[in-house]
Protein backbone atom coordinates (compact mmCIF):
# COMPACT_ATOMS: atom_id res chain seq x y z
CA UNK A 1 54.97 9.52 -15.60
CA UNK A 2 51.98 11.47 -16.77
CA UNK A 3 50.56 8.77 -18.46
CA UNK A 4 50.79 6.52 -15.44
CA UNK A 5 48.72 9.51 -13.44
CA UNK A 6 46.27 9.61 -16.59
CA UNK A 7 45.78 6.11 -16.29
CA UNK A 8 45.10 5.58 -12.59
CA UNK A 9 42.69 8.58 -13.22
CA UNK A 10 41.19 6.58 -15.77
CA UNK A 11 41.02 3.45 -13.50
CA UNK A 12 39.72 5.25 -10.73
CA UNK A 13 36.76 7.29 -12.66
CA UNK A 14 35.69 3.71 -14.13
CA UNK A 15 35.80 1.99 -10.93
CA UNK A 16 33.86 5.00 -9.67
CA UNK A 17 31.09 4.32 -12.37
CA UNK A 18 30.79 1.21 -12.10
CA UNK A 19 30.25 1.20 -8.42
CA UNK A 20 28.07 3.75 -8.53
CA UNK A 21 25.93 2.05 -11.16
CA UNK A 22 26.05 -1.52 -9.27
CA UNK A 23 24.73 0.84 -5.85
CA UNK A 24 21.83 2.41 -7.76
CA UNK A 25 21.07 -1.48 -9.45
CA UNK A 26 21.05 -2.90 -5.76
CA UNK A 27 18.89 -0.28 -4.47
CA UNK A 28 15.89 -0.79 -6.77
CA UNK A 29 16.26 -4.89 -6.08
CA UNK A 30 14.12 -5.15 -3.26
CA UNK A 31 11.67 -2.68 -4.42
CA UNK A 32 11.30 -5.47 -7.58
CA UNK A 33 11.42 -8.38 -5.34
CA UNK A 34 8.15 -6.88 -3.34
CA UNK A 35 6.57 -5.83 -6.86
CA UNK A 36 7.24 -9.70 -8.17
CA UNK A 37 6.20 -11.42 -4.72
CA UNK A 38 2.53 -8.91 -5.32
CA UNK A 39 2.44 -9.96 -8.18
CA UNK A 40 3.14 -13.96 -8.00
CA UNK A 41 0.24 -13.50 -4.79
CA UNK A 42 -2.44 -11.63 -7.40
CA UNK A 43 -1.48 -14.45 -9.64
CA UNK A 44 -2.84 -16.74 -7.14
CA UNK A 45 -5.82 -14.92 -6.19
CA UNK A 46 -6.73 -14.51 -9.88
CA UNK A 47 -6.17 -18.27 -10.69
CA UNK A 48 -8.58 -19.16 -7.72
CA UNK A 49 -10.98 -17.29 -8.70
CA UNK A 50 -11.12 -18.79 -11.95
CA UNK A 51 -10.61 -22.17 -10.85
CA UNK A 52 -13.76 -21.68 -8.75
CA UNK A 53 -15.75 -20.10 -11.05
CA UNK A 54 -15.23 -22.85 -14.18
CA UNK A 55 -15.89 -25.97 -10.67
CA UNK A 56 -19.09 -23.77 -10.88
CA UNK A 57 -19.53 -23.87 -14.43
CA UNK A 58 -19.04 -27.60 -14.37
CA UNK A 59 -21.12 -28.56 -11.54
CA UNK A 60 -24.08 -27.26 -12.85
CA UNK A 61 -23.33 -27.77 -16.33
CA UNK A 62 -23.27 -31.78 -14.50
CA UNK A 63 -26.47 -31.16 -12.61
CA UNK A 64 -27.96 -30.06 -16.16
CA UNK A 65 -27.48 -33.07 -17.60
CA UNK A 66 -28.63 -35.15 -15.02
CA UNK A 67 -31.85 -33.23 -14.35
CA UNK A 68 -32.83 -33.35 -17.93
CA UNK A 69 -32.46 -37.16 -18.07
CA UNK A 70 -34.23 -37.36 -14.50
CA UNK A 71 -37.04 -34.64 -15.13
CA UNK A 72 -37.80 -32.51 -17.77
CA UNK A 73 -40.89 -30.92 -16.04
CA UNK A 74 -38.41 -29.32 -13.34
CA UNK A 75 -35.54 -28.49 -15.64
CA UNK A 76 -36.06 -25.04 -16.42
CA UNK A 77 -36.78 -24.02 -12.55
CA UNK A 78 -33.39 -25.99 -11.75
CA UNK A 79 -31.59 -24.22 -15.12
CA UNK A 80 -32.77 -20.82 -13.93
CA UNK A 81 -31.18 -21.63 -10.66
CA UNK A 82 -27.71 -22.60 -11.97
CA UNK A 83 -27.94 -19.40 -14.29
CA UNK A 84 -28.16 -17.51 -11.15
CA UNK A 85 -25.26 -19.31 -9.50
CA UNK A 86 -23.08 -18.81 -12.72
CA UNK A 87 -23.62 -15.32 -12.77
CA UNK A 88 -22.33 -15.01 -9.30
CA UNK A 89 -19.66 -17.32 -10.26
CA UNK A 90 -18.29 -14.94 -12.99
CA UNK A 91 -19.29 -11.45 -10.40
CA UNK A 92 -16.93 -12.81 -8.39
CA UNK A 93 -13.91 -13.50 -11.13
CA UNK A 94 -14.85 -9.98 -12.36
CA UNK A 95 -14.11 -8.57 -9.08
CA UNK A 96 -10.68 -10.19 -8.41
CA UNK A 97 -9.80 -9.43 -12.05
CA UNK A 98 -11.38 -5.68 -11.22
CA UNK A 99 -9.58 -5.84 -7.37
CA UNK A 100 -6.11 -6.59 -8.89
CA UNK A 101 -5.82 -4.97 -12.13
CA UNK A 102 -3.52 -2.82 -11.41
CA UNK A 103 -0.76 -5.40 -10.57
CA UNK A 104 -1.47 -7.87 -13.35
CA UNK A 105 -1.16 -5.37 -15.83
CA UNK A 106 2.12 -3.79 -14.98
């Protein structure tokens, strides 16, 4: 008979734990749902950004080619110009990489 009462003890104390353990595990889910959902959206800004900056890259790297088969008198006013727009191109990745660091990196 004791045995039997030690053993529904038992039971009970486990059942306890384990429900207590599966309550604290279901209260922290949403908290990482919102933390993965921040992070999947700084994902996306981060990948724009970088998909904009390398159509940049690419455009004038295009432009380059074309102006030095088409005029090499006017290249380096035109190259100095698509430096300029590169640079902004890669201040603006900086900045969403700079904006959003503190997600990413978590």
């Amino acid at each position: 008979m004791i045995y039997l009462n030690l053993a529904g003890i038992a039971i009970a104390v486990a059942a306890f734990v384990l429900s207590l353990k599966a309550f604290l595990l279901s209260r922290k889910l949403p908290n990482e749902n919102k933390i993965f959902e921040e992070k999947i959206r700084v994902y996306h800004v981060l990948i724009k950004a970088t998909n904009e900056t390398s159509s940049v890259i690419l455009s004038c790297i295009d432009d380059y080619d074309w102006l030095k088969k088409e005029r090499d008198q006017e290249l380096d006013e035109e190259a100095e110009e698509m430096n300029e727009d590169i640079d902004d191109a890669f201040k603006s990745l900086e900045d969403a990489i700079a904006e959003n660091s503190l997600v990413y990196s978590g």
